[in-house]
Protein backbone atom coordinates (compact mmCIF):
# COMPACT_ATOMS: atom_id res chain seq x y z
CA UNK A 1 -3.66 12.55 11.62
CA UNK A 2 -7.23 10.51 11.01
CA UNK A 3 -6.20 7.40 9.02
CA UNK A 4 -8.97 5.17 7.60
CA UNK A 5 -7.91 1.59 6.70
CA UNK A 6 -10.56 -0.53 4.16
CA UNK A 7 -10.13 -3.85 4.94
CA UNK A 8 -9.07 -5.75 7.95
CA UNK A 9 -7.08 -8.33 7.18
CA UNK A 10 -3.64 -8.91 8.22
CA UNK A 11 -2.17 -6.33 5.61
CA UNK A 12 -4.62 -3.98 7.17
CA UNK A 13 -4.12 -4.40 10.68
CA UNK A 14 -0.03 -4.50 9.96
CA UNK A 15 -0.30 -1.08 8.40
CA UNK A 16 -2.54 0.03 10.86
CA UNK A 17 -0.72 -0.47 13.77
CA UNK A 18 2.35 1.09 12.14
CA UNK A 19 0.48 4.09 11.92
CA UNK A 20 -0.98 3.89 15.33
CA UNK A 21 2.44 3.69 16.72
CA UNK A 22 3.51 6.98 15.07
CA UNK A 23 0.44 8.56 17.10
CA UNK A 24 -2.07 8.55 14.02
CA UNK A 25 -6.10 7.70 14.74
CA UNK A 26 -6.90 4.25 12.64
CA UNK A 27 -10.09 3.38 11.69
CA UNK A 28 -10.88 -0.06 9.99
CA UNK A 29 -13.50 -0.68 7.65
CA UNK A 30 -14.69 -4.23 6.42
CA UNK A 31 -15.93 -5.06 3.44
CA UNK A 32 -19.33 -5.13 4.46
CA UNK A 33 -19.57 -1.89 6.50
CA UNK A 34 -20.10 1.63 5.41
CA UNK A 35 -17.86 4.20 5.76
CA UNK A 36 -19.21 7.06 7.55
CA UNK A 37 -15.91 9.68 7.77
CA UNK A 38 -12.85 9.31 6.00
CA UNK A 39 -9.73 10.50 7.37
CA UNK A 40 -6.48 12.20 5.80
CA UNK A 41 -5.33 9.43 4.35
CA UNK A 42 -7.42 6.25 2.99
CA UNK A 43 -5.27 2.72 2.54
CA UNK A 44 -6.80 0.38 0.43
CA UNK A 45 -5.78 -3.24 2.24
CA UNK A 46 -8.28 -5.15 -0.46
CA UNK A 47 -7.69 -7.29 -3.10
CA UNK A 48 -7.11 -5.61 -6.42
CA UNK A 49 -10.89 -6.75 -7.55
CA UNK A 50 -12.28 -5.09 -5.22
CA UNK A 51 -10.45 -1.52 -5.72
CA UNK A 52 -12.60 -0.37 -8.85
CA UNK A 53 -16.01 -1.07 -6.54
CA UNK A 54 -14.59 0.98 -3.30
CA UNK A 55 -13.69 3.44 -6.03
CA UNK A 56 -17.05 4.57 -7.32
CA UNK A 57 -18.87 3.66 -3.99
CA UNK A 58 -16.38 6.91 -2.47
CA UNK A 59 -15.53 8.79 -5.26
CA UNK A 60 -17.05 11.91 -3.95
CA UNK A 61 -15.72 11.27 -0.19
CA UNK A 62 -12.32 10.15 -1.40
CA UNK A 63 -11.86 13.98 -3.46
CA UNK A 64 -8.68 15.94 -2.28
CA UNK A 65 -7.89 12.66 0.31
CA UNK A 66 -4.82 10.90 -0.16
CA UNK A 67 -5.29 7.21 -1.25
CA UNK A 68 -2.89 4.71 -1.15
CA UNK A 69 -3.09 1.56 -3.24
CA UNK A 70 -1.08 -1.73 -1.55
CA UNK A 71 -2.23 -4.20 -3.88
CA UNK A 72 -0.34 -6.56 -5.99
CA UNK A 73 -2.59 -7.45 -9.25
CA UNK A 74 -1.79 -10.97 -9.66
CA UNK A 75 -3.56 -13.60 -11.51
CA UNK A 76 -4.37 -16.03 -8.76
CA UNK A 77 -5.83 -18.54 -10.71
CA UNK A 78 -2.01 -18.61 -12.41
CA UNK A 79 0.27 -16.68 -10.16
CA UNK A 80 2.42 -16.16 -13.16
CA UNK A 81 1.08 -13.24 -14.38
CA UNK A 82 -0.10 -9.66 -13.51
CA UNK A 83 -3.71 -8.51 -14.84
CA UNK A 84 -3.33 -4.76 -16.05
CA UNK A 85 -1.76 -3.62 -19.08
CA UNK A 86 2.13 -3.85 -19.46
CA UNK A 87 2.51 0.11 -19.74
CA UNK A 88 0.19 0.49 -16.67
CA UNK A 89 -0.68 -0.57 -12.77
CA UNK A 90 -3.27 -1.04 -10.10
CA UNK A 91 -2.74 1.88 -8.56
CA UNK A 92 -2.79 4.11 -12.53
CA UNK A 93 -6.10 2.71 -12.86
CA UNK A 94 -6.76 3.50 -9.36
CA UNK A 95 -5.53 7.59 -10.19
CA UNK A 96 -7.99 7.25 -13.33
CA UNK A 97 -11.14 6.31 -11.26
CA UNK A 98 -10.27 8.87 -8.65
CA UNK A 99 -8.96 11.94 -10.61
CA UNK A 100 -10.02 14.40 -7.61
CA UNK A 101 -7.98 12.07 -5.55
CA UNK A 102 -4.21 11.99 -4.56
CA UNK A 103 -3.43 8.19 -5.63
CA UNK A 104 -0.28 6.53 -3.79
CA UNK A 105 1.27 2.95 -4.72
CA UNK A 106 2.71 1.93 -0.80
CA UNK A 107 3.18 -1.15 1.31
CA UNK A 108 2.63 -3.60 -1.68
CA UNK A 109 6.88 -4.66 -1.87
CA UNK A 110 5.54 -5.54 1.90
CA UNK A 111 4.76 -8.57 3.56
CA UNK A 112 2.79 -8.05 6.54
CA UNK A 113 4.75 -10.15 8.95
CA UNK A 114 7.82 -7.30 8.12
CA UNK A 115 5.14 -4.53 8.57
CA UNK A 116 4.55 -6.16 12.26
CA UNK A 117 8.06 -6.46 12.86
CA UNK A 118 9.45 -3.47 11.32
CA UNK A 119 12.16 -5.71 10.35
CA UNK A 120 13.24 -7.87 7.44
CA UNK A 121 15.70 -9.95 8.96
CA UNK A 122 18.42 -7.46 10.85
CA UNK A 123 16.97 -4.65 8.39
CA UNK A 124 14.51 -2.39 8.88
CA UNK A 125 11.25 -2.64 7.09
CA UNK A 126 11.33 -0.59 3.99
CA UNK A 127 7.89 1.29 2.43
CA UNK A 128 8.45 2.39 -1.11
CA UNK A 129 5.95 4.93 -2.13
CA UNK A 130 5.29 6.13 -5.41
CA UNK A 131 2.96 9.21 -6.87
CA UNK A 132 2.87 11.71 -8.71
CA UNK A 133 1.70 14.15 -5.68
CA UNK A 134 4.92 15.15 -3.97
CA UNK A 135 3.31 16.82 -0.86
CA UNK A 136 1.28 13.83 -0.39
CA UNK A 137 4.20 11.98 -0.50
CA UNK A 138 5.87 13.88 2.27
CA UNK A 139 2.60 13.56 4.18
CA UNK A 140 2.50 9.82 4.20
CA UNK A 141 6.00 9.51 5.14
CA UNK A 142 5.49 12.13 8.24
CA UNK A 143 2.48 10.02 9.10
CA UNK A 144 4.70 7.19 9.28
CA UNK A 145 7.76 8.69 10.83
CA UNK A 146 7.60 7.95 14.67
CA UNK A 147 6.79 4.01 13.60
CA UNK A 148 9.60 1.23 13.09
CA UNK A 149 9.30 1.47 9.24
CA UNK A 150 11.68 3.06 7.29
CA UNK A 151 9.82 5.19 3.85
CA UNK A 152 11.70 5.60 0.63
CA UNK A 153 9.97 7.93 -2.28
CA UNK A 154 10.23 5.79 -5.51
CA UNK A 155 9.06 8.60 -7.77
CA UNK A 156 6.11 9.52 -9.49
CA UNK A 157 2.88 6.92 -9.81
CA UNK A 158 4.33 5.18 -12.93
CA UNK A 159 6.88 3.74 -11.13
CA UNK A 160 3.74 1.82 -9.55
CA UNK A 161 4.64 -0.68 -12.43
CA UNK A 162 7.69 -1.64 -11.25
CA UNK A 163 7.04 -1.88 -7.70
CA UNK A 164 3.70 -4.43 -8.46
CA UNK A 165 6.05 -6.74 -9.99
CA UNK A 166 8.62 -6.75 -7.43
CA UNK A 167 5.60 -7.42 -5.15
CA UNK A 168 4.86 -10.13 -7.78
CA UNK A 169 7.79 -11.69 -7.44
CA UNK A 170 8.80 -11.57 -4.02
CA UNK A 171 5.08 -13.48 -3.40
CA UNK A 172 5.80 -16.00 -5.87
CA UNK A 173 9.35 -17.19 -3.98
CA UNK A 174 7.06 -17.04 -0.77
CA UNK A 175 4.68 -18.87 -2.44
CA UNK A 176 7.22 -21.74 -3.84
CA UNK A 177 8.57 -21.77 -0.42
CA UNK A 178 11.89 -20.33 -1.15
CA UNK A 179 11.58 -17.18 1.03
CA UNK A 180 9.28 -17.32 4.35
CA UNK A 181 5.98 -14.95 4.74
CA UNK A 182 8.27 -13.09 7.10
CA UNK A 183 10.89 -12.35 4.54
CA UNK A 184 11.31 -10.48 1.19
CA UNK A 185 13.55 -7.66 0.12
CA UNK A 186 15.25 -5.20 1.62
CA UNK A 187 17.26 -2.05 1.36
CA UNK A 188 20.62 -1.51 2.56
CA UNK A 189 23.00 1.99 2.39
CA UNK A 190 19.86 4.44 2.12
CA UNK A 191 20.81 8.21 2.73
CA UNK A 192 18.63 9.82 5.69
């Protein structure tokens, strides 16, 4: 499968490699290059400010791809907030900018240390993914299912909410120093 990764920071390369591994094609595009093909699936590995600009600069490319949103929309000035609407999420917004688009909330509960590892501590890396597209669902999980990571479906895109402030969270006890950068949650007793 042809994977295109925007961005390519650490979060980027992390989830790139994981899909390398499971025998996908990866291509990486920075922030200041233009994409010339998009594959099957298109991660977003930006900041949350920049999602709404890669939106409408590949709204037409991005129609009937699968997109998948990783970000976490903190306020970094505060880190004690999130920035969209209580009853909504990054990755809602996301679905509203792309509506020809098949909008997935992954790798955000993620740090990308774990994504390297495929571990978190003895367990193995777990990817929630949420949407409201269950074949795209099933598609990003086969893309990922020779790779070290482990993919639970966490429902439909609303549940987006919940998993951006779990992300919240778990980077705020990084942040204070309580968990490491290699650390986070994890999920134990999941049925195959």
């Amino acid at each position: 499968m042809e994977i295109t990764i925007f961005g390519k920071g650490n979060m980027g390369q992390a989830i790139g490699k994981n899909f390398a591994e499971a025998g996908n094609n990866v291509q990486y595009y920075g922030s200041k290059d233009t994409a010339q093909q998009l594959g099957d699936i298109v991660v977003m590995a930006v900041p949350y400010p920049a999602l709404a600009a890669l939106a409408k600069q590949y709204q037409a490319e991005l129609a009937g791809k699968i997109v998948v949103d990783i970000t976490n929309p903190l306020n970094f000035e505060t880190w004690d907030e999130l920035v969209v609407p209580a009853d909504s999420s990054a990755a809602q917004q996301l679905q509203k900018l792309l509506p020809e688009s098949k909008v997935l909330k992954a790798f955000n509960t993620n740090f990308a240390a774990t994504l390297q590892s495929g571990k978190i501590g003895e367990l193995p890396t777990t990817v929630l993914v949420a949407g409201d597209d269950e074949d795209a669902k099933e598609t990003f999980k086969s893309a990922l299912a020779s790779s070290a990571l482990q993919v639970l479906n966490a429902g439909k895109l609303k549940r987006a909410r919940e998993m951006e402030a779990t992300g919240f969270l778990q980077m705020t006890l990084a942040a204070s120093e309580q968990i490491g950068w290699d650390g986070g949650f994890g999920v134990v007793g999941t049925n195959k």
